[in-house]
Protein backbone atom coordinates (compact mmCIF):
# COMPACT_ATOMS: atom_id res chain seq x y z
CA UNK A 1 120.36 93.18 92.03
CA UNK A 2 122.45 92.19 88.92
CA UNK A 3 123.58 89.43 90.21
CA UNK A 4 119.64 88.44 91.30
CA UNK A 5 119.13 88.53 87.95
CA UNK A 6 122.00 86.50 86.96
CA UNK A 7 120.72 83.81 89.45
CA UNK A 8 116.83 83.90 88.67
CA UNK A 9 117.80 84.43 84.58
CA UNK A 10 115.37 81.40 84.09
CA UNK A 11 112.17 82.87 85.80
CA UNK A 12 112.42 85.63 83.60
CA UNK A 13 112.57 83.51 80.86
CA UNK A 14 109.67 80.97 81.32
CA UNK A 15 107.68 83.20 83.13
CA UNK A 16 106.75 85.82 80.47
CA UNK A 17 107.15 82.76 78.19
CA UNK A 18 104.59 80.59 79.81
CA UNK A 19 102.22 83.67 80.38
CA UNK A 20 102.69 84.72 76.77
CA UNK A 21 101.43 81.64 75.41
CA UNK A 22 98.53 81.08 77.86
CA UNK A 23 97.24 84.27 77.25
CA UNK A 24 97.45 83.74 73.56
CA UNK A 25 96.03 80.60 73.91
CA UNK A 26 93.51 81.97 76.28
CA UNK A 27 92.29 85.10 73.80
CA UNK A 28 92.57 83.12 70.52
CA UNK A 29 89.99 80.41 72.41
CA UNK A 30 87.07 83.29 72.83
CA UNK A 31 84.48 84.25 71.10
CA UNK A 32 84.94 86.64 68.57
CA UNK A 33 83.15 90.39 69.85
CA UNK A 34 82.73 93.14 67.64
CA UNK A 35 82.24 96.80 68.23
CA UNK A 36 80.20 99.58 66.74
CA UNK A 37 80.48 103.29 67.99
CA UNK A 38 78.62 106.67 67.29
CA UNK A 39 79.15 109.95 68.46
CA UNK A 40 76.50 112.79 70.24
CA UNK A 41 77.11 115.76 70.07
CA UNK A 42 75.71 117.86 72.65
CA UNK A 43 74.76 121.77 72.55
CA UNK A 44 73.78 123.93 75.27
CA UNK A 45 70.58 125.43 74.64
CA UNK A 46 69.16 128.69 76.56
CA UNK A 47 65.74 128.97 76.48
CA UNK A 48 66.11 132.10 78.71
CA UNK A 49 68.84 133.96 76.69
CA UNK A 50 66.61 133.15 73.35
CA UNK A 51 63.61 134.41 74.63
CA UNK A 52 64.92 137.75 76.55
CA UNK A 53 67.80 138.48 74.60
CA UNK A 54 71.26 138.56 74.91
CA UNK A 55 71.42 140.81 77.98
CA UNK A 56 71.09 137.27 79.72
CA UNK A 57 74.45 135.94 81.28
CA UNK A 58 74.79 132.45 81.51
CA UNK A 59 76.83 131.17 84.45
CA UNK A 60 80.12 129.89 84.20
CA UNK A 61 80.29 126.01 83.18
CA UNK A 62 82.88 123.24 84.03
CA UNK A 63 83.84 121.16 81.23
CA UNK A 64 84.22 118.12 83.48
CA UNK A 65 81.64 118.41 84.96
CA UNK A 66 79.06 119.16 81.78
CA UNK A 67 80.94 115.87 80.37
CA UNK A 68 80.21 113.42 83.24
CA UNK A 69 76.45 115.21 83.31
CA UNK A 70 76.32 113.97 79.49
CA UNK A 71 77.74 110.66 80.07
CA UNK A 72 74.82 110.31 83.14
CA UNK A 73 72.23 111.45 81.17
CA UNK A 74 72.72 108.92 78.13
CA UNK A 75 73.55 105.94 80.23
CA UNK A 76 69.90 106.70 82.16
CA UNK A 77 68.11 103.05 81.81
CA UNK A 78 65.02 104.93 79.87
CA UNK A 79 66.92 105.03 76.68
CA UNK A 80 68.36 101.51 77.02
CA UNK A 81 64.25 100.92 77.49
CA UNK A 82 63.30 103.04 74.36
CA UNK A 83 65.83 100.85 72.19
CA UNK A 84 64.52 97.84 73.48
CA UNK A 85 61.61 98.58 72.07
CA UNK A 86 62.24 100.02 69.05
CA UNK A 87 63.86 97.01 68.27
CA UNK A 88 61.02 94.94 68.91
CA UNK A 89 61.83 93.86 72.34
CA UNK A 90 64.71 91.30 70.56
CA UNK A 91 67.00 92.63 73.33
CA UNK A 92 65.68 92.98 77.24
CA UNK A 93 66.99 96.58 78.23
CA UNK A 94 69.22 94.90 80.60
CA UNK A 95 70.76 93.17 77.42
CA UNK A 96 71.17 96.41 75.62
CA UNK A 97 73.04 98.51 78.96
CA UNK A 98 75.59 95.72 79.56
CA UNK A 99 76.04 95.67 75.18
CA UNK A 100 76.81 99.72 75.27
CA UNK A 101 79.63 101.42 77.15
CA UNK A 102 79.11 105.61 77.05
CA UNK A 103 82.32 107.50 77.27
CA UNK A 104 83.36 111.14 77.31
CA UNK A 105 85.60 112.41 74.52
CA UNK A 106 87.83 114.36 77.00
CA UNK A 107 86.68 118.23 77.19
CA UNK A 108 85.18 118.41 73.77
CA UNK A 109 81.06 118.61 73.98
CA UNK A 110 81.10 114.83 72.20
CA UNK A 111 79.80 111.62 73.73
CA UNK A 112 80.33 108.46 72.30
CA UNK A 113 78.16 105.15 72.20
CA UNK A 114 79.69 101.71 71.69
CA UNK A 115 77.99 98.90 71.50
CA UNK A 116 79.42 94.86 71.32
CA UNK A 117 78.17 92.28 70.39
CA UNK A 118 78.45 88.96 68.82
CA UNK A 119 77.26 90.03 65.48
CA UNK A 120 78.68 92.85 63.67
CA UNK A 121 75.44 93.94 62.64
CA UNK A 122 73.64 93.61 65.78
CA UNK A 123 76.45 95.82 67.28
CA UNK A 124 75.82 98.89 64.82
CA UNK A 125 72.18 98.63 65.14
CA UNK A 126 72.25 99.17 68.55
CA UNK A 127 74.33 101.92 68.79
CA UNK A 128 72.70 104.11 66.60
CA UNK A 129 69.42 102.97 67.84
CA UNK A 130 70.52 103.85 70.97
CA UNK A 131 72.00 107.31 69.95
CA UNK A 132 68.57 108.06 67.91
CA UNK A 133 66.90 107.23 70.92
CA UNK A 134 68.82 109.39 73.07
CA UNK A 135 68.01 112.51 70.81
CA UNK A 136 64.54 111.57 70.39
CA UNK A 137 64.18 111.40 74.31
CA UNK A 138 66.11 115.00 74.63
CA UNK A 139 64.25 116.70 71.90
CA UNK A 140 60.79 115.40 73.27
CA UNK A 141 61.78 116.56 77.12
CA UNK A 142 62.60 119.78 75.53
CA UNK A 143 59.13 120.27 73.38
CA UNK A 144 57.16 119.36 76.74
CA UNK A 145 59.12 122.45 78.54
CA UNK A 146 57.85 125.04 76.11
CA UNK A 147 54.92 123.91 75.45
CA UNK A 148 54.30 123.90 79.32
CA UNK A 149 55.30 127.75 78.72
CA UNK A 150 53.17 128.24 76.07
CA UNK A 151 49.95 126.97 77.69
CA UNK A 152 50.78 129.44 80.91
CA UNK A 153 51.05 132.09 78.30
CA UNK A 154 47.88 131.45 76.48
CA UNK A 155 46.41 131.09 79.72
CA UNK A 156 47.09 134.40 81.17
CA UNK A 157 45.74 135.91 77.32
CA UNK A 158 42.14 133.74 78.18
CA UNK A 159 40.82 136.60 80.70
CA UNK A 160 41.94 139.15 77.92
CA UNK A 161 39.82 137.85 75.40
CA UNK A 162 37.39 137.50 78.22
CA UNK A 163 37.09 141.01 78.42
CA UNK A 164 39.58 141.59 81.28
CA UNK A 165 42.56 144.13 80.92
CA UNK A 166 46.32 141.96 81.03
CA UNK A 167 49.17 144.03 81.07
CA UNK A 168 51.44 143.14 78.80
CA UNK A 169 49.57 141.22 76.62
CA UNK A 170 51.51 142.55 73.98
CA UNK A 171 54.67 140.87 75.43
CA UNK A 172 53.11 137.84 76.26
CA UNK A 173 51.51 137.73 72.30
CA UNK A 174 55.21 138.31 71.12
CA UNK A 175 56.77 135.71 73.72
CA UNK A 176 54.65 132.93 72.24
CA UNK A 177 54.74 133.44 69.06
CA UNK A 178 58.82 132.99 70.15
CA UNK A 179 57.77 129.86 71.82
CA UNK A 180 56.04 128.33 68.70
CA UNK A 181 58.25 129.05 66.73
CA UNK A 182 60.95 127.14 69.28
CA UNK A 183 58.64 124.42 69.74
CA UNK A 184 58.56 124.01 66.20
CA UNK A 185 62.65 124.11 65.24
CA UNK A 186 63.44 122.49 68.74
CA UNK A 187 65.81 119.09 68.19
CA UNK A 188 66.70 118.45 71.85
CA UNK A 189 70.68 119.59 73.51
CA UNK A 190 72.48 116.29 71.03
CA UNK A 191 72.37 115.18 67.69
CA UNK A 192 74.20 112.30 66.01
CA UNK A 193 77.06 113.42 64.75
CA UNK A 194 78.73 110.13 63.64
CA UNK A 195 76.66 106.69 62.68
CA UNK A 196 77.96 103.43 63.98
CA UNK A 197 78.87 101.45 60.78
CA UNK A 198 79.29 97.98 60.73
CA UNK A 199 82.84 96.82 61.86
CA UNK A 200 84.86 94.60 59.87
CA UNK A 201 87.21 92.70 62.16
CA UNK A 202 86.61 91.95 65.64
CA UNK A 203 87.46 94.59 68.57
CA UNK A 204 88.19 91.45 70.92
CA UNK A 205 89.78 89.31 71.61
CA UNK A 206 93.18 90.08 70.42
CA UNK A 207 95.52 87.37 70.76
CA UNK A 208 98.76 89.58 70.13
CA UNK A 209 97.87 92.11 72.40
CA UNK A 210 97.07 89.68 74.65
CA UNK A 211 100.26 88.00 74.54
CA UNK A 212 102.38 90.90 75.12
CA UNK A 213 100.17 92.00 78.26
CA UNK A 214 100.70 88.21 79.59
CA UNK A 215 104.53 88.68 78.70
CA UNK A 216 104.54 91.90 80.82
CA UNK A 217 103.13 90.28 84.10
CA UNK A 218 105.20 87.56 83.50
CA UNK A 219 108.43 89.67 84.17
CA UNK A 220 106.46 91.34 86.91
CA UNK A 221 105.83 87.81 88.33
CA UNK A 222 109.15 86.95 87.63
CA UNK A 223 110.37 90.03 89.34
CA UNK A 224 108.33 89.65 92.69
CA UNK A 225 109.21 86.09 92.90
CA UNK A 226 113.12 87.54 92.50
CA UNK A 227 112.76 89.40 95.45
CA UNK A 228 111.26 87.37 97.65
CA UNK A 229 113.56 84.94 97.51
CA UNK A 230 116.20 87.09 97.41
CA UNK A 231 114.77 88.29 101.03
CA UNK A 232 114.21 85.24 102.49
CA UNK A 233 117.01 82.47 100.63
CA UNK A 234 120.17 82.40 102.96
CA UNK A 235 122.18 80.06 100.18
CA UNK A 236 124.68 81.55 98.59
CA UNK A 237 124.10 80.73 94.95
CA UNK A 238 127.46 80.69 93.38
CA UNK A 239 130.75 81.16 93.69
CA UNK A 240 131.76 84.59 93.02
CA UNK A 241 128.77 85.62 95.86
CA UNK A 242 131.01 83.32 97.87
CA UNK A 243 134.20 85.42 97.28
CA UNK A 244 132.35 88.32 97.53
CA UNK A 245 130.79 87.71 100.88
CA UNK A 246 133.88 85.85 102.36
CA UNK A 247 136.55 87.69 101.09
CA UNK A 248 138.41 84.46 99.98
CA UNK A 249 139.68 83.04 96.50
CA UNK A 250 138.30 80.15 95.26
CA UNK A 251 141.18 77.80 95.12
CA UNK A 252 139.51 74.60 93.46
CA UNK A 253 135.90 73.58 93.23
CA UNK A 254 135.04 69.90 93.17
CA UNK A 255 132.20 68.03 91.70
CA UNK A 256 130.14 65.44 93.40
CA UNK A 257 131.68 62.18 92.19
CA UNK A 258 131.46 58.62 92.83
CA UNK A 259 135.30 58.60 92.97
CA UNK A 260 135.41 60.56 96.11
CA UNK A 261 133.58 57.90 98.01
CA UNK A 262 136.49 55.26 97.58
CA UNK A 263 138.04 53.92 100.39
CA UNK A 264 141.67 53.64 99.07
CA UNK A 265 142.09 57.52 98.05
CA UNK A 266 144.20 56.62 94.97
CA UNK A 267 143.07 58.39 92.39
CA UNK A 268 142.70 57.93 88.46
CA UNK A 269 145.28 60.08 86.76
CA UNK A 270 142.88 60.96 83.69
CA UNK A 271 139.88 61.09 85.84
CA UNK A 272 138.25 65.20 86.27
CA UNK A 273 138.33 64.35 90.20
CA UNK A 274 142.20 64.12 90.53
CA UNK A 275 142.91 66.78 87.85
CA UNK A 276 140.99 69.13 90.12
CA UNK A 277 143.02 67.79 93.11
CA UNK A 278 146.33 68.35 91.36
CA UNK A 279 145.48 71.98 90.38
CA UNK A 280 144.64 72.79 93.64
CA UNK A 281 147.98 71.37 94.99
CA UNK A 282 149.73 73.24 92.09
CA UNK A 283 147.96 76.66 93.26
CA UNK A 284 148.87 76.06 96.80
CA UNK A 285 152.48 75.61 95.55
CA UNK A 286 152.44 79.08 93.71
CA UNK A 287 150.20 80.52 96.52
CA UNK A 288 153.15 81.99 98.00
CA UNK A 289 156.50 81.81 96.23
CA UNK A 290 158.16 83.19 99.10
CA UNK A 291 157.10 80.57 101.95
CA UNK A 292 156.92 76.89 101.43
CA UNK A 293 154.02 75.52 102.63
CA UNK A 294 154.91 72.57 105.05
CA UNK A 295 151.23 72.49 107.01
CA UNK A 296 148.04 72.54 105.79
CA UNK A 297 144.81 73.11 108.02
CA UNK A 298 141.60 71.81 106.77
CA UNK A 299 138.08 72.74 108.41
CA UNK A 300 134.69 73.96 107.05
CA UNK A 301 131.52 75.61 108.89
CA UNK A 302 129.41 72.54 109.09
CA UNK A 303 129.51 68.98 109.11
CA UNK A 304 128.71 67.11 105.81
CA UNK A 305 130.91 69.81 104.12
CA UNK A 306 133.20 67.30 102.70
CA UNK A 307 136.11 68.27 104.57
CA UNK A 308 137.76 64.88 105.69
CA UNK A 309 137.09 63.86 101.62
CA UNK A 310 139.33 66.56 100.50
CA UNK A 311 141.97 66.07 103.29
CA UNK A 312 142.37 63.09 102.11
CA UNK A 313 142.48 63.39 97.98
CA UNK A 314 144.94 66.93 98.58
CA UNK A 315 147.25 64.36 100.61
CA UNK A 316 146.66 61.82 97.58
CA UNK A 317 147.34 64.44 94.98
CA UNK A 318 150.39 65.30 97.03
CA UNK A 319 151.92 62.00 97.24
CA UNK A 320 151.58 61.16 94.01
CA UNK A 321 154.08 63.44 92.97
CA UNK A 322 156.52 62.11 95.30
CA UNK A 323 155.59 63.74 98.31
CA UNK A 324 155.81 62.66 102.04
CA UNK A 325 152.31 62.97 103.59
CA UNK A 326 150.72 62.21 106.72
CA UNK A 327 147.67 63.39 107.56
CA UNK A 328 146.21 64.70 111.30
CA UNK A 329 142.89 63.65 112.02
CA UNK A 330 142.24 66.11 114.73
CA UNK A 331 138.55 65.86 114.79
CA UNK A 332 138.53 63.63 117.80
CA UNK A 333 134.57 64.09 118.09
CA UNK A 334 132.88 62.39 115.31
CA UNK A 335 136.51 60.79 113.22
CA UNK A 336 135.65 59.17 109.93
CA UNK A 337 139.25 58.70 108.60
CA UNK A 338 140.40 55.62 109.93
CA UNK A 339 136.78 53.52 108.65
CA UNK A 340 137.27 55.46 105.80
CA UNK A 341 140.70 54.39 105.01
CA UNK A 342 140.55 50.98 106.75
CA UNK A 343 143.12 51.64 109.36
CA UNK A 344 142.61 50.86 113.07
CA UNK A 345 141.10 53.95 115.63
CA UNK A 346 143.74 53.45 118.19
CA UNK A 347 146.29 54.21 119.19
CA UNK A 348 146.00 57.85 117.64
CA UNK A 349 146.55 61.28 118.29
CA UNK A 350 144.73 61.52 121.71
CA UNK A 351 146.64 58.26 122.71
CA UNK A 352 149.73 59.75 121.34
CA UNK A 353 149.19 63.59 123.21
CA UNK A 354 147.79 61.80 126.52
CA UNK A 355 150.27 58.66 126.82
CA UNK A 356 152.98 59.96 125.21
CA UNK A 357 153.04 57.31 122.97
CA UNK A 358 155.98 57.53 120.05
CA UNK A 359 155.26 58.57 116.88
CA UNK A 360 156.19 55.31 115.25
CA UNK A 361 152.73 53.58 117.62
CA UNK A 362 150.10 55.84 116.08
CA UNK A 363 151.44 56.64 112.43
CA UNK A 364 149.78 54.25 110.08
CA UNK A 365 150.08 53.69 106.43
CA UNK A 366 147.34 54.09 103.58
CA UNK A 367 148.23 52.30 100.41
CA UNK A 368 146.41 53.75 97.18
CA UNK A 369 144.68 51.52 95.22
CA UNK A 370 146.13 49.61 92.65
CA UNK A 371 149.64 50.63 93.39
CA UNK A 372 152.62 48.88 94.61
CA UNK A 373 152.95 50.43 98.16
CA UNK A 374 152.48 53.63 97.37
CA UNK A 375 150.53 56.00 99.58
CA UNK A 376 150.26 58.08 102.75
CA UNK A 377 150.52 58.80 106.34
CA UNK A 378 147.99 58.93 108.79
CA UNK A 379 147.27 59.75 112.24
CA UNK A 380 143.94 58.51 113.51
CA UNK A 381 142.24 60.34 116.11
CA UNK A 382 141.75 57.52 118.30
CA UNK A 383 139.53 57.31 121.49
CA UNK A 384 137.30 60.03 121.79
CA UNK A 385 138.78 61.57 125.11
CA UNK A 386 136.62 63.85 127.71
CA UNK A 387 138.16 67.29 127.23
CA UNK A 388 139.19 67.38 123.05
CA UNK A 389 139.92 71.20 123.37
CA UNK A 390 142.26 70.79 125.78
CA UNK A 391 144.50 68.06 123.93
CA UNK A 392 144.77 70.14 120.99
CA UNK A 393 145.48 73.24 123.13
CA UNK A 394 148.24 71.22 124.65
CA UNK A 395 152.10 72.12 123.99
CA UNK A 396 152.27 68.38 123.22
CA UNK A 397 150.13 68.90 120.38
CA UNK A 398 152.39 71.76 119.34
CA UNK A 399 155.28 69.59 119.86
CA UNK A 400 154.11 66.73 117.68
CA UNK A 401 153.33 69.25 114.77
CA UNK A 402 156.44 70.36 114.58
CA UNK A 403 158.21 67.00 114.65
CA UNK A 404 155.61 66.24 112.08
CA UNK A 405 156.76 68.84 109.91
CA UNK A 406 160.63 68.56 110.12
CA UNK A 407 159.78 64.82 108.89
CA UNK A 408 157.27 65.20 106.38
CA UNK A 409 157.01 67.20 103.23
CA UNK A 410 153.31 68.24 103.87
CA UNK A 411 151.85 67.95 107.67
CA UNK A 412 147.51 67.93 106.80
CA UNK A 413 145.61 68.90 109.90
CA UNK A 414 141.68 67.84 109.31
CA UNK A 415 140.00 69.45 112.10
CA UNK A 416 136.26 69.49 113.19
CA UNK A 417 133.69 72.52 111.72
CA UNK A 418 135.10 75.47 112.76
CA UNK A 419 131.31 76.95 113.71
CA UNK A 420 130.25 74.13 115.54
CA UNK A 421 133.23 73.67 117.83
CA UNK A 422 136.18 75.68 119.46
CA UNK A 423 138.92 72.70 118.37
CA UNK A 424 139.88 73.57 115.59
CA UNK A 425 140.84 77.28 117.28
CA UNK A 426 144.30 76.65 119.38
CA UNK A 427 145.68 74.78 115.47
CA UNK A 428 144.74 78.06 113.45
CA UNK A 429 148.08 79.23 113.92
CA UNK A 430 150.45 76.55 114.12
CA UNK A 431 149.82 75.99 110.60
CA UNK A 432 151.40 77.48 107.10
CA UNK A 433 148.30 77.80 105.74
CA UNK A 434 144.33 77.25 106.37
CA UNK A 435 141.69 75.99 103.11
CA UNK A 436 138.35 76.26 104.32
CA UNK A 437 135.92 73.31 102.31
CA UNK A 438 132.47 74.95 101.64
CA UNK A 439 129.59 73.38 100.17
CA UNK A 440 126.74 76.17 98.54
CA UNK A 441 124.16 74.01 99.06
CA UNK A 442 125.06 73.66 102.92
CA UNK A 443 126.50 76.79 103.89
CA UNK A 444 124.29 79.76 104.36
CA UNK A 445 125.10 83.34 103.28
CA UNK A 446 125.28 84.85 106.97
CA UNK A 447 127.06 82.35 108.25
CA UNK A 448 129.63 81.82 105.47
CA UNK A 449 129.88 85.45 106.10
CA UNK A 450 130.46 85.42 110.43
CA UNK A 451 133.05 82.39 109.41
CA UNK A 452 135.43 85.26 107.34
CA UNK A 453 135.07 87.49 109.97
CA UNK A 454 135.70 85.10 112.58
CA UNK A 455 138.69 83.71 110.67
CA UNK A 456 140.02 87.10 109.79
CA UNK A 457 140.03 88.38 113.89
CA UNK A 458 141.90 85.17 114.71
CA UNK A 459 144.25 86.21 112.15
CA UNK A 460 144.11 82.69 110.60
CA UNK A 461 146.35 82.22 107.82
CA UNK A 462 143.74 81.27 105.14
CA UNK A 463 144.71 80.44 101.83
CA UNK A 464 141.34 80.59 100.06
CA UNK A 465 138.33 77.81 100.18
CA UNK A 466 137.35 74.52 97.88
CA UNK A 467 133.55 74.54 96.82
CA UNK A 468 132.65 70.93 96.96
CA UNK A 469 129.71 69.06 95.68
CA UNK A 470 129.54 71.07 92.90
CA UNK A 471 126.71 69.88 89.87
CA UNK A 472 128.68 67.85 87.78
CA UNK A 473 126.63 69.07 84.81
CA UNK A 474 129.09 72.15 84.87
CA UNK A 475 130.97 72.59 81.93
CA UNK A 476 134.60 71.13 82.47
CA UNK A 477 137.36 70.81 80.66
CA UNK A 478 139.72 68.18 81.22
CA UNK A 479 139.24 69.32 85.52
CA UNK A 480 140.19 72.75 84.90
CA UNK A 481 137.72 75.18 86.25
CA UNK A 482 135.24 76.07 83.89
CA UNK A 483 134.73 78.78 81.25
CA UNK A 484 133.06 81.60 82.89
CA UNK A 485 134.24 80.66 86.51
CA UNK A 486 136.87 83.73 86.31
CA UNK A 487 140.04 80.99 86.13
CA UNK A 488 142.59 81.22 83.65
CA UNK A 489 143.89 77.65 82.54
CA UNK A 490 146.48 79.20 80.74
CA UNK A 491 147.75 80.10 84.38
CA UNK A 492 151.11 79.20 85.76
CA UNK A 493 149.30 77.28 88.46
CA UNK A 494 147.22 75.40 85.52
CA UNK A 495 150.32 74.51 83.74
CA UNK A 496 151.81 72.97 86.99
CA UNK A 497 148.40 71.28 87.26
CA UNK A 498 148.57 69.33 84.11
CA UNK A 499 152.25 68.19 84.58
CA UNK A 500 151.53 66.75 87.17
C-alpha cells in the first residue's frame, strides 16, 4: 500500500488540489442565500385529565415518535397556505414549502423553522410568519374541539330548561363552565418560543467549507483511482518493486540515450552513458572477490529489452580498460549484432558449431569509433539454422566456450529472451555469471516475477539485472545512480567506477 502511495504521490496531490479550487470556485460563483430560524415549542395538552381530574392516566408517549408527529404536523401544506396569504399572496405556497425546512431538535419538545432566501429580510419574515401561523392554526383546531363540547353540553341542558328532568345537570353546568373557561385561555399545543431575526451574513454558500469538502473527495478520488490501478496495472513501477518481486540487485540502470544507438560502440569517456557502463563493469568485478568472472550471459524476458545494446557497451566498457573481449551472439533467431556493428552475418557461430569451422573464420573485429584500432571481438550468429536449440545444446558449443574463455579475458554470451525461447536454457550454466536486462516499461510484474523463479529452479548463476530505458529526467550525477535509488557512490565498486 505504501509503496501505492509512493507511486500515485501525484494524484493525491492534484486531485484534492484541483477539487479544492473548483469547489471554491464553484461556491464563491453562487448566489448569496441567507437563513432565518425560529423555534415551537410544543406542549401536550389533556383536555380529558383537565376536565376529570387527575385520576386520568395518560398513556405512555415515545419521544421519537411525538417529534416526527410535530415535524408532520408543521410541514402540513395548510400553513405554508396560511402564510401565503398573510403575506399578501407575494409568495405562492409552493414558494414558501421549498423556502422552509422543519427539523426536530432531537428529544426535546422543540421544533424549529428555517426559512432561505435571497433576502435576509424576506427569510425572517417568513419564518416567523410561518411559526405564527402554525400556532394560530393549532390554537383555532383546539377552540373548535371544545366548543364542539360545549354546544353538546348546552344541548343536553335545553330539555332541562324545557321542563324535562337531566341527571346530572349539575355536572354538566360545572363541566361547561370548565369548558369556557378553556375555550377562553386555550393557545393551541405550540407557541413561539424563539423569533427568526434577520441574519447578518449568508448561511450559503461557503467557499471554505466548500473547499475542504472538495479536498476530501479529492483524496477519496485519488484513493479509488490508486486501487484500481493498482488491481489492474501489471508494470512494475520502479526499481526497488523490481528487487522486491525478483529477488535480484540492481546492478546498473541505464537511461535512454542517443549514444546507445551508435553503430561503433565506442563510447565517450565523460559521457553519463559510459560512466554507467564502467560502474557496472566495476560492480561485476567486486561482485565476487573470490571468483573471477571470465563469462558473462546476457538475456532479458522480452524482445526490445535492450539486451544486445548492453552486450555490446559492457564489452566496450570492458575493453577500454585493456581488456580482451569477444562477444557471442547466440541469438541465432532474430541477430542484430553484426548490422549493428557493420560486420558480415557469416560465417558465425552456427557455421562455426555445424562446419566446424576454426575460430580464426568466424571471429571478427569491431573497431570503436574514433580510435586507432582499438576495440572488440565478435562472433556473429550467422545463418539462421533449422534446429537453434540444438546447436547451443551441442558439446561443440560447450567446447568453443571454453576455448573462448582460456583466450579471452571476458567471454559475453547475448542470448535470445529467456521467456520467449528455450535457447538461451542449455548456456545458463556454462557461464560465470548471468545479468538479466529489464526494461519497466516492457516487463510486466507477473512475468518479471515467473522469470526469478524460473531462473532460480535452473539454478542460474545470476548476478543481478540492468534497468534500461530509464527517463533520462532522473537525477544523475556524473552516471552514478541517483540519490534516493538506495546506491552508495561512495562504494568500493563506485570508486573503481570512476577510475576507470
Amino acid at each position: 500500500m505504501l509503496r501505492a502511495l509512493r507511486q500515485n504521490w501525484l494524484l493525491f496531490v492534484t486531485f484534492p488540489l484541483l477539487a479544492a479550487a473548483m469547489g471554491y470556485v464553484l461556491a464563491t460563483s453562487q448566489t448569496n442565500k441567507y437563513t432565518s430560524t425560529s423555534a415551537l415549542l410544543f406542549r401536550e395538552y389533556n383536555f380529558s385529565q383537565q376536565l376529570f381530574g387527575s385520576s386520568y392516566t395518560a398513556p405512555s408517549r415515545d419521544p421519537d415518535r411525538e417529534a416526527a408527529t410535530n415535524v408532520r404536523l408543521v410541514s402540513l401544506r395548510s400553513v405554508a397556505v396560511r402564510t401565503s396569504e398573510v403575506l399578501s399572496g407575494e409568495l405562492s405556497p409552493q414558494e414558501i414549502s421549498r423556502m422552509v425546512t422543519i427539523a426536530a431538535q432531537g428529544e426535546s419538545s422543540i421544533v424549529t423553522v428555517s426559512a432561505e432566501s435571497n433576502d435576509p429580510k424576506e427569510a425572517a419574515q417568513v419564518a416567523n410568519t410561518f411559526a405564527k401561523e402554525y400556532v394560530e392554526s393549532r390554537r383555532n383546531a383546539d377552540r373548535a374541539k371544545l366548543r364542539e363540547a360545549s354546544n353538546l353540553i348546552r344541548d343536553r341542558l335545553r330539555d332541562e330548561d324545557e321542563g324535562s328532568s337531566v341527571p346530572g345537570a349539575e355536572t354538566l353546568r360545572t363541566l361547561n363552565d370548565q369548558l369556557q373557561v378553556m375555550l377562553t385561555l386555550q393557545l393551541g399545543n405550540a407557541e413561539v418560543v424563539q423569533t427568526a431575526s434577520v441574519p447578518t451574513e449568508p448561511s450559503s454558500p461557503k467557499p471554505k467549507r466548500s473547499a475542504a469538502l472538495a479536498f476530501l473527495l479529492g483524496l477519496i478520488l485519488a484513493g479509488a483511482v490508486t486501487a484500481v490501478r493498482s488491481q489492474f496495472d501489471r508494470r512494475i513501477r520502479d526499481q526497488s518493486e523490481f528487487e522486491s518481486v525478483t529477488g535480484w540487485p540492481i546492478l546498473a540502470s541505464i537511461s535512454r540515450s542517443s549514444e546507445l544507438a551508435e553503430a561503433q560502440p565506442g563510447l565517450s569517456s565523460l559521457s553519463p552513458v559510459s560512466e554507467r557502463f564502467r560502474l557496472l563493469r566495476a560492480r561485476l568485478r567486486y561482485f565476487n572477490v573470490d571468483k573471477e568472472i571470465r563469462s558473462l550471459l546476457i538475456t532479458s524476458a522480452h524482445a526490445g529489452e535492450g539486451k544486445s545494446t548492453v552486450a555490446l557497451h559492457l564489452a566496450a566498457a570492458y575493453a577500454q580498460a585493456g581488456a580482451r573481449v569477444v562477444i557471442v551472439e547466440s541469438d541465432l533467431r532474430r541477430p542484430t549484432l553484426a548490422d549493428r556493428t557493420r560486420c558480415r552475418r557469416v560465417p558465425g557461430l552456427a557455421e562455426l558449431i555445424s562446419e566446424r569451422l576454426d575460430d580464426a573464420d568466424a571471429i571478427q573485429r569491431v573497431e570503436f569509433r574514433d580510435s586507432d584500432g582499438a576495440g572488440l571481438d565478435l562472433i556473429a550468429a550467422g545463418a539462421t539454422p533449422p534446429n537453434p536449440s540444438a546447436l547451443l545444446e551441442s558439446s561443440a558449443m560447450g567446447d568453443l566456450l571454453t576455448r573462448l574463455t582460456s583466450t579471452y579475458d571476458l567471454v559475453i554470451v547475448d542470448t535470445p529472451p529467456a521467456t520467449v525461447v528455450s535457447d538461451a536454457i542449455p548456456l545458463l550454466n556454462a557461464v560465470d555469471g548471468v545479468i538479466v536486462v529489464s526494461n519497466l516499461r516492457i516487463l510486466p510484474r507477473d512475468e518479471a516475477r515467473d522469470l526469478g523463479v524460473e531462473l532460480e529452479r535452473l539454478r542460474a548463476p545470476v548476478l543481478g539485472a540492468v534497468i534500461n530505458g530509464r527517463d533520462e529526467r532522473e537525477r544523475q550525477y556524473y552516471g552514478y545512480e541517483a540519490p534516493g535509488s538506495g546506491k552508495d557512490p561512495r562504494s568500493p565498486a563506485a570508486v573503481e567506477g570512476s577510475r576507470a
